[in-house]
Protein backbone atom coordinates (compact mmCIF):
# COMPACT_ATOMS: atom_id res chain seq x y z
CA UNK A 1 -66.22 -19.64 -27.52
CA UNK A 2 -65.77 -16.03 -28.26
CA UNK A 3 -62.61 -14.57 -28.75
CA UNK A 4 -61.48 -10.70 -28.86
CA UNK A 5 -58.71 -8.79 -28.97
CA UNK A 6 -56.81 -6.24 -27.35
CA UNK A 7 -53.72 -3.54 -28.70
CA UNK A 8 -52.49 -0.35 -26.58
CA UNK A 9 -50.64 2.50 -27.78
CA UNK A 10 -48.58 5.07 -25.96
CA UNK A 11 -47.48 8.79 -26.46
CA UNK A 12 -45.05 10.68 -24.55
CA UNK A 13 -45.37 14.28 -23.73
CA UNK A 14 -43.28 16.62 -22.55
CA UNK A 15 -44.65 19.80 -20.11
CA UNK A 16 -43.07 22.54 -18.66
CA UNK A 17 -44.30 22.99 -15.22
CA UNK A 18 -45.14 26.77 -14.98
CA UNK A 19 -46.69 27.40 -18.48
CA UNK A 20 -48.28 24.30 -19.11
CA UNK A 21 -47.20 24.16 -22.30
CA UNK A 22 -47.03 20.51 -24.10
CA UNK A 23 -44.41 19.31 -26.18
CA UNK A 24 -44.80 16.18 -27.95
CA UNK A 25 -42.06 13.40 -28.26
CA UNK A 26 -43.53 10.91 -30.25
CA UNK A 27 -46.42 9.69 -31.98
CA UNK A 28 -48.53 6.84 -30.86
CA UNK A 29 -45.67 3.67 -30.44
CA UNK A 30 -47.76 0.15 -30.45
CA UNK A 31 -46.78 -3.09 -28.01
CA UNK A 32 -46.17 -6.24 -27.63
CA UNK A 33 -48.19 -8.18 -25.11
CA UNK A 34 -46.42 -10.10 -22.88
CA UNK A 35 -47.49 -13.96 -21.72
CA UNK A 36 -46.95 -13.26 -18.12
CA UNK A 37 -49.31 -10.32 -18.47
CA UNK A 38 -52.05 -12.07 -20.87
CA UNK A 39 -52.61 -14.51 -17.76
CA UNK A 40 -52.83 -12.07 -14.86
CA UNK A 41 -55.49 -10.44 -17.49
CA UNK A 42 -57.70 -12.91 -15.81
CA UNK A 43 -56.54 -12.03 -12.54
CA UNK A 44 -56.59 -8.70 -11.78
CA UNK A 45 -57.35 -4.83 -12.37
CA UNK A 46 -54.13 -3.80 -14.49
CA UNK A 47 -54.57 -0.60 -16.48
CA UNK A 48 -53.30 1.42 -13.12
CA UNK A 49 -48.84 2.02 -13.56
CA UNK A 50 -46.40 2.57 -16.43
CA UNK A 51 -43.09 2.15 -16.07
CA UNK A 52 -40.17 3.77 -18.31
CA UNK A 53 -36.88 2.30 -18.89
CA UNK A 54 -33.64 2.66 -20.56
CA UNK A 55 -33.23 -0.97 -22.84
CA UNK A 56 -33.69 -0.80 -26.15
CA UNK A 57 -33.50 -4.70 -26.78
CA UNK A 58 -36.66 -5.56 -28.92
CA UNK A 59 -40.11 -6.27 -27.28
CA UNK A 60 -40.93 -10.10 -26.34
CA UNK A 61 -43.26 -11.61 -25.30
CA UNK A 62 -41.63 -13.60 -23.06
CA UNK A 63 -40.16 -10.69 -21.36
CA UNK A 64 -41.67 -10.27 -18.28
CA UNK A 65 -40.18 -6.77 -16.94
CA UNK A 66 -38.49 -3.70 -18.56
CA UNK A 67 -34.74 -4.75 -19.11
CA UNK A 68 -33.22 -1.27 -18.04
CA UNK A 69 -35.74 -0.07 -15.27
CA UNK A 70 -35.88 3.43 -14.09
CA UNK A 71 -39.19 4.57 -13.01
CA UNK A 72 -42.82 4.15 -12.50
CA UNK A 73 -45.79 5.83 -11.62
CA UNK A 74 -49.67 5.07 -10.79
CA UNK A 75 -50.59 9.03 -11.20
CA UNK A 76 -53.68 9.44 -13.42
CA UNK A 77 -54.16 13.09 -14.83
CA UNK A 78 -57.06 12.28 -16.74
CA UNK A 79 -59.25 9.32 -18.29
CA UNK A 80 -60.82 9.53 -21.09
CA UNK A 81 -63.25 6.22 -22.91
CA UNK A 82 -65.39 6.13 -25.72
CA UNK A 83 -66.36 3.44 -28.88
CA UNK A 84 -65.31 3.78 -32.54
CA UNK A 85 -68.45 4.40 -33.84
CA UNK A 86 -67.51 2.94 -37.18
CA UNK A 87 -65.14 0.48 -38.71
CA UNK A 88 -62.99 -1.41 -37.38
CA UNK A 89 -65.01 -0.99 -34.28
CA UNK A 90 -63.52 -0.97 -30.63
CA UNK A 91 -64.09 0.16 -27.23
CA UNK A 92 -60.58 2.22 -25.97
CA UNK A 93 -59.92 4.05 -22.68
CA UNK A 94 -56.83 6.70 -22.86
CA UNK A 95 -54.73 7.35 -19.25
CA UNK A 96 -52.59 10.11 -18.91
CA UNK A 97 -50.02 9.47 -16.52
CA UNK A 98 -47.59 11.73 -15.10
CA UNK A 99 -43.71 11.47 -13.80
CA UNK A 100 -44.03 15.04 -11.95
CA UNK A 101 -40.99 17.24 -12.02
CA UNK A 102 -37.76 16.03 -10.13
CA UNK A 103 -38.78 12.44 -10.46
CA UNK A 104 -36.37 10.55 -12.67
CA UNK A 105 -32.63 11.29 -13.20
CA UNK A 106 -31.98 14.70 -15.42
CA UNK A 107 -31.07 13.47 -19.22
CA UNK A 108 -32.20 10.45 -18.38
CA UNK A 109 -32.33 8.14 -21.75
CA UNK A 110 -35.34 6.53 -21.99
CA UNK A 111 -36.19 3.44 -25.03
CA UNK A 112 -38.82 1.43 -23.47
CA UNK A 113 -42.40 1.49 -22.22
CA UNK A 114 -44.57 -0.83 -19.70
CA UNK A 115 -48.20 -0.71 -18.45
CA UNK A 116 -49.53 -2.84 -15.55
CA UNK A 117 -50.72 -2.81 -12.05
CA UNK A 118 -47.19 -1.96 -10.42
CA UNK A 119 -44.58 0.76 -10.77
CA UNK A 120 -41.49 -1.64 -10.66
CA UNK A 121 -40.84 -5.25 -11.15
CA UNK A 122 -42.39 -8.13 -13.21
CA UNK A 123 -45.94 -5.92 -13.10
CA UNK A 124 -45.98 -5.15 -16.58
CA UNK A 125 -48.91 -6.32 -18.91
CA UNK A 126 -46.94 -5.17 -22.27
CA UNK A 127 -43.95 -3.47 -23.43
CA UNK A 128 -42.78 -1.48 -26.07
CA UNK A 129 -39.95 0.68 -27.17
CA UNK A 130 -40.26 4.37 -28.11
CA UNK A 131 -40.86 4.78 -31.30
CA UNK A 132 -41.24 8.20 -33.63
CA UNK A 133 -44.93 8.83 -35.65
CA UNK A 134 -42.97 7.08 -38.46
CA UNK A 135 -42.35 3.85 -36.12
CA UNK A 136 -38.39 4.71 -35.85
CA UNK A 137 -37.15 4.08 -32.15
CA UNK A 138 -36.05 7.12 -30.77
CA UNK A 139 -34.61 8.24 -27.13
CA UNK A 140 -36.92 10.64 -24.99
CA UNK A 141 -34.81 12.76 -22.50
CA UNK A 142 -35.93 15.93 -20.36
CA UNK A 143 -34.75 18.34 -17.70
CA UNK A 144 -35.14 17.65 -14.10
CA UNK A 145 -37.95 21.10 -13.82
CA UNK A 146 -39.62 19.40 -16.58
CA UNK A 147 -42.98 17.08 -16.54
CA UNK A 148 -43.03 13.67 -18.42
CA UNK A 149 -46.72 12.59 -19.27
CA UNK A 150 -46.85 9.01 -21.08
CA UNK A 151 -50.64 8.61 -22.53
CA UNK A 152 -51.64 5.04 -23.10
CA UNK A 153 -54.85 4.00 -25.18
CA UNK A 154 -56.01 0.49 -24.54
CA UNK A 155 -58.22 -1.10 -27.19
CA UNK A 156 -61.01 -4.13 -27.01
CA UNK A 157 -61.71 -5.32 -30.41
CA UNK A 158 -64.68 -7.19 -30.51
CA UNK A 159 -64.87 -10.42 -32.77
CA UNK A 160 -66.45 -10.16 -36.08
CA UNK A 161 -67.62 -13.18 -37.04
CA UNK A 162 -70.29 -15.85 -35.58
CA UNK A 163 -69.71 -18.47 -33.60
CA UNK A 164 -71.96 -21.51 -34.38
CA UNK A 165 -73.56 -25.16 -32.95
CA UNK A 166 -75.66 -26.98 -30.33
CA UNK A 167 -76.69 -27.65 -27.05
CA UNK A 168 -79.25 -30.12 -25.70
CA UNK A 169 -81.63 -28.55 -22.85
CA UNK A 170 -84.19 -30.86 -21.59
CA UNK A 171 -83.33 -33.46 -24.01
CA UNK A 172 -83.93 -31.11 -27.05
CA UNK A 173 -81.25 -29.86 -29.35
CA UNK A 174 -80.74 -26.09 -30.20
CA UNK A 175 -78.65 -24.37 -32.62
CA UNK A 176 -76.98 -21.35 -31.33
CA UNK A 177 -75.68 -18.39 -33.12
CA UNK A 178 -73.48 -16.09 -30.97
CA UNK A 179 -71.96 -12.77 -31.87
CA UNK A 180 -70.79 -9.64 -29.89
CA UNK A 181 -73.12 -7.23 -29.39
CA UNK A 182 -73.66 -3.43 -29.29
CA UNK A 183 -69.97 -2.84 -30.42
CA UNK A 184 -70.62 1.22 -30.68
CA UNK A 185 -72.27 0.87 -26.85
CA UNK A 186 -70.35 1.66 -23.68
CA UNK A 187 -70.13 -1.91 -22.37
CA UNK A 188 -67.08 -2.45 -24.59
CA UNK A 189 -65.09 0.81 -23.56
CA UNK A 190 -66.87 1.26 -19.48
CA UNK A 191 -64.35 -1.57 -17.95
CA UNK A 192 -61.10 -1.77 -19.84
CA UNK A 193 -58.18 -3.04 -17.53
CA UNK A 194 -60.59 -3.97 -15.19
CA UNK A 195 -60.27 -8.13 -14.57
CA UNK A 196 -61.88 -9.74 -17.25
CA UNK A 197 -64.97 -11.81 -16.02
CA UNK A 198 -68.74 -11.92 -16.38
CA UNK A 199 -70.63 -9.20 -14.86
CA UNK A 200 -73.96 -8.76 -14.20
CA UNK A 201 -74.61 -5.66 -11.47
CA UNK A 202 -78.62 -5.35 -11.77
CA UNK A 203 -80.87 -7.69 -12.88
CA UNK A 204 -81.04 -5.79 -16.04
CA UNK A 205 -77.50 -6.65 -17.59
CA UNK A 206 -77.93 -10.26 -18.31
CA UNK A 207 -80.74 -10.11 -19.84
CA UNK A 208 -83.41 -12.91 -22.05
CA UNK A 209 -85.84 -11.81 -24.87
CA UNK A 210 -88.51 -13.37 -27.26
CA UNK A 211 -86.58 -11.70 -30.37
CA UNK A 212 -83.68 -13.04 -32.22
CA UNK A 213 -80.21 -11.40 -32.10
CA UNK A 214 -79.09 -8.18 -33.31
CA UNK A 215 -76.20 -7.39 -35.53
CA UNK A 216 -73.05 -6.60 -34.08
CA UNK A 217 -73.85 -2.89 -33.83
CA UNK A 218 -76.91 -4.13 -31.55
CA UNK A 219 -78.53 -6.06 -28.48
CA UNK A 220 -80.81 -8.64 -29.25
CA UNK A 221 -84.35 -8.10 -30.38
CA UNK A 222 -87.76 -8.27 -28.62
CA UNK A 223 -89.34 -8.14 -25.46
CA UNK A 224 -86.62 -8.43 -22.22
CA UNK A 225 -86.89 -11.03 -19.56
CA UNK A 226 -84.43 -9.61 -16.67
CA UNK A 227 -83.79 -11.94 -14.32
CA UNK A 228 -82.59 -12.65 -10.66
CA UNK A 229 -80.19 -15.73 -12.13
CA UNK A 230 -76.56 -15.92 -10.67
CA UNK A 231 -73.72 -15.25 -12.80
CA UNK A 232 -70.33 -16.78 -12.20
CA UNK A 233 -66.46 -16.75 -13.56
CA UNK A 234 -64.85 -20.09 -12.60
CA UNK A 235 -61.50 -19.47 -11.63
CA UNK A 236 -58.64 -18.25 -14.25
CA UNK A 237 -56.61 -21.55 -15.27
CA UNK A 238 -52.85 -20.57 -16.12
CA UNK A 239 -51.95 -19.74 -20.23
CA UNK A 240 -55.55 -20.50 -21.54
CA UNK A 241 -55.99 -17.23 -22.00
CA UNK A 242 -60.27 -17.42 -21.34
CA UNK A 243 -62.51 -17.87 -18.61
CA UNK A 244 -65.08 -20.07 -18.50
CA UNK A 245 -68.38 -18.21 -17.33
CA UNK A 246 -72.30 -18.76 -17.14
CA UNK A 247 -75.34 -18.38 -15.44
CA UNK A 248 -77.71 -20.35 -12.98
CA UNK A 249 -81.75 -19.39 -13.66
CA UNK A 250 -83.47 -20.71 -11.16
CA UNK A 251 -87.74 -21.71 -11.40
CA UNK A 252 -88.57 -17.95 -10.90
CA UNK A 253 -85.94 -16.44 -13.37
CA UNK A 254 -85.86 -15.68 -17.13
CA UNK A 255 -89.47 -17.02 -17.23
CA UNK A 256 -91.20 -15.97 -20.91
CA UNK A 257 -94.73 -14.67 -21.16
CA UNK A 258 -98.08 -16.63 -22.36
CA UNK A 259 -97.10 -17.93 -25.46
CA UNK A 260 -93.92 -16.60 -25.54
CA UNK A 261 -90.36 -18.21 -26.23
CA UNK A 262 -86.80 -17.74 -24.62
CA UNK A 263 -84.93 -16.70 -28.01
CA UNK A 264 -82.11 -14.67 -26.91
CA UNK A 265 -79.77 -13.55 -24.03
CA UNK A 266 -77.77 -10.74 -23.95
CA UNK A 267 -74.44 -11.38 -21.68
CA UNK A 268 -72.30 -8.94 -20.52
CA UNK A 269 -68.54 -9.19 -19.18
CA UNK A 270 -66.05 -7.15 -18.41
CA UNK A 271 -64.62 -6.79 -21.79
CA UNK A 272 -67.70 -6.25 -23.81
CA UNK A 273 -71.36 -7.52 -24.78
CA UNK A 274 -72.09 -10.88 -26.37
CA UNK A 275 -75.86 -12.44 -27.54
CA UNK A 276 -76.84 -15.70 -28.23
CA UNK A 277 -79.89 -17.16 -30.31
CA UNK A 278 -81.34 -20.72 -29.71
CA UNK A 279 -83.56 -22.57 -32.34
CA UNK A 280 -85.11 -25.68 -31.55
CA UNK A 281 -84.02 -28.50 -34.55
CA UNK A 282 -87.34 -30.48 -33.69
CA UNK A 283 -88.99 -26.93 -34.43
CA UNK A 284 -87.10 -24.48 -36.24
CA UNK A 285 -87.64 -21.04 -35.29
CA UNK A 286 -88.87 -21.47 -31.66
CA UNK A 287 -86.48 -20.82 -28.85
CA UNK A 288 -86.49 -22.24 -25.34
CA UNK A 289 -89.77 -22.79 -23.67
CA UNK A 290 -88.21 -21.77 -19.89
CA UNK A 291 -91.33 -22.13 -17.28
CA UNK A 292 -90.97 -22.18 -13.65
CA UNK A 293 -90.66 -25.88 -14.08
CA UNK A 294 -87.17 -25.38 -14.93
CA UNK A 295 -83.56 -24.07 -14.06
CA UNK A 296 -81.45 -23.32 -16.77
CA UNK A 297 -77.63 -22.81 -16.32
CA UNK A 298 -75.56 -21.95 -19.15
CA UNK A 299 -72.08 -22.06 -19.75
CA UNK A 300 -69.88 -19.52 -22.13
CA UNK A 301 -66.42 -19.36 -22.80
CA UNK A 302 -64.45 -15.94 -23.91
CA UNK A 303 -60.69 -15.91 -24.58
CA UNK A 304 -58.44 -12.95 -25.38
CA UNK A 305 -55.74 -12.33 -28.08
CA UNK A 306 -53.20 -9.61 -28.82
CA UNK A 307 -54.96 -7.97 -31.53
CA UNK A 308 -53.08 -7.42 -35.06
CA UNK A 309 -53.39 -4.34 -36.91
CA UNK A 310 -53.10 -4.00 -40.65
């Protein structure tokens, strides 16, 4: 089982509506992820509404709603996604949404935060209260001709460390070594709030090779085997927070070259890139010798954690 994590951050803006000209009310104000939301993860797109309320009671996470409701909106101004090319690596995607002129209450006071897949009601994912750039809650208020814009940055943190053991294919046993992969790439920023299962579009994206795994920065090693196989998500089970995923090679897939091994896949979800190595214990250093006498299905698991930052 892999596990990563995730964090979001929001800013709120203020513009006036006939110069353009940005003001800003706050400096980046972290979450809390909520439990209801950390399921419906799992179950949904949900990086599409905020919501803005008027509570200031401390962030739960059993909460499930804002406590002092006002507003919401699903109006994107821009998206913007990219990798942290460095460390602590992560994949992030940055929405700019808008409450246009007119839209909430003049004077309004406003202390809390949500971002789901509604614009009212138990739809929020997290929630936060405002905060100022030195983490002090503050109270964001505007003028009815004014523009409210609330940016939100969602991270993916990919895990760090290797996960390690066996599996017996065919009757032989196989260590495995598996670690995230290309961390800087665009498969951990491309699908952020998008519902988190495998993917695997072209035939190209889950892919085997005769090399062993890359570092973390990297896909595996070696010559590819793409492949035909059917990838799967079994359905989301309710405050496990991870799906259970795999892949079905038939006789025809994933089928190495003369005198070649299956070393190394490269898997790809929905929040980010993983690789696995196999090495045979009855003879170390060879991987799996996949012919077209064979189908081989594999299983993964991936679970998700609010993500804590130093």
């Amino acid at each position: 089982m892999m596990n990563f994590g995730i964090k979001s951050f929001y800013k709120f803006i203020r513009v006036h509506p006939e110069t353009g000209v940005e003001t800003e009310l706050t400096g980046w104000c972290g979450n809390v992820l909520l439990t209801s939301g950390r399921n419906e993860l799992a179950n949904r797109d949900w990086f599409t509404s905020v919501q803005v309320g008027t509570d200031s009671t401390l962030p739960d996470a059993s909460q499930d709603a804002l406590l002092g409701y006002v507003d919401g909106t699903n109006q994107v101004e821009e998206t913007v996604r990219n990798a942290q090319t460095s460390p602590p690596y992560y994949g992030w995607c940055r929405k700019r949404f808008r409450f246009d002129a007119g839209s909430i209450i003049e004077n309004e006071n406003l202390n809390e935060v949500g971002l789901g897949w509604g614009t009212s009601g138990a739809t929020i994912v997290t929630r936060a209260l405002i905060e100022d750039i030195d983490g002090n809650q503050v109270t964001v208020t505007w003028k009815a001709d004014e523009i409210l814009d609330v940016l939100v940055e969602v991270r993916y943190y990919p895990p760090l460390n290797d996960v390690t053991g066996t599996v017996t294919l065919d009757g032989v046993v196989y260590d495995y070594i598996l670690r995230a992969a290309s961390v800087t790439g665009s498969g951990w920023y491309l699908y952020i709030g998008d519902k988190i299962q495998s993917r695997a579009i072209t035939t190209g994206d889950w892919s085997g090779f005769d090399g062993n795994i890359g570092t973390i920065e990297f896909d595996p090693d070696g010559t590819p085997y793409t492949t035909n196989a059917n990838d799967y998500t079994n359905t989301y089970a309710n405050n496990s927070y991870e799906i259970v995923f795999g892949l079905t090679g038939g006789p025809a897939d994933w089928n190495a070259t003369t005198g070649k091994l299956l070393r190394s896949i490269r898997i790809i979800t929905t929040a980010g890139r993983y690789q696995i190595q196999f090495d045979s214990q009855s003879n170390p250093g060879f991987g799996i010798p996949k012919t077209t006498d064979f189908t081989l299905a594999l299983q993964f698991i991936l679970g998700w954690s609010e993500q804590v930052i130093p």
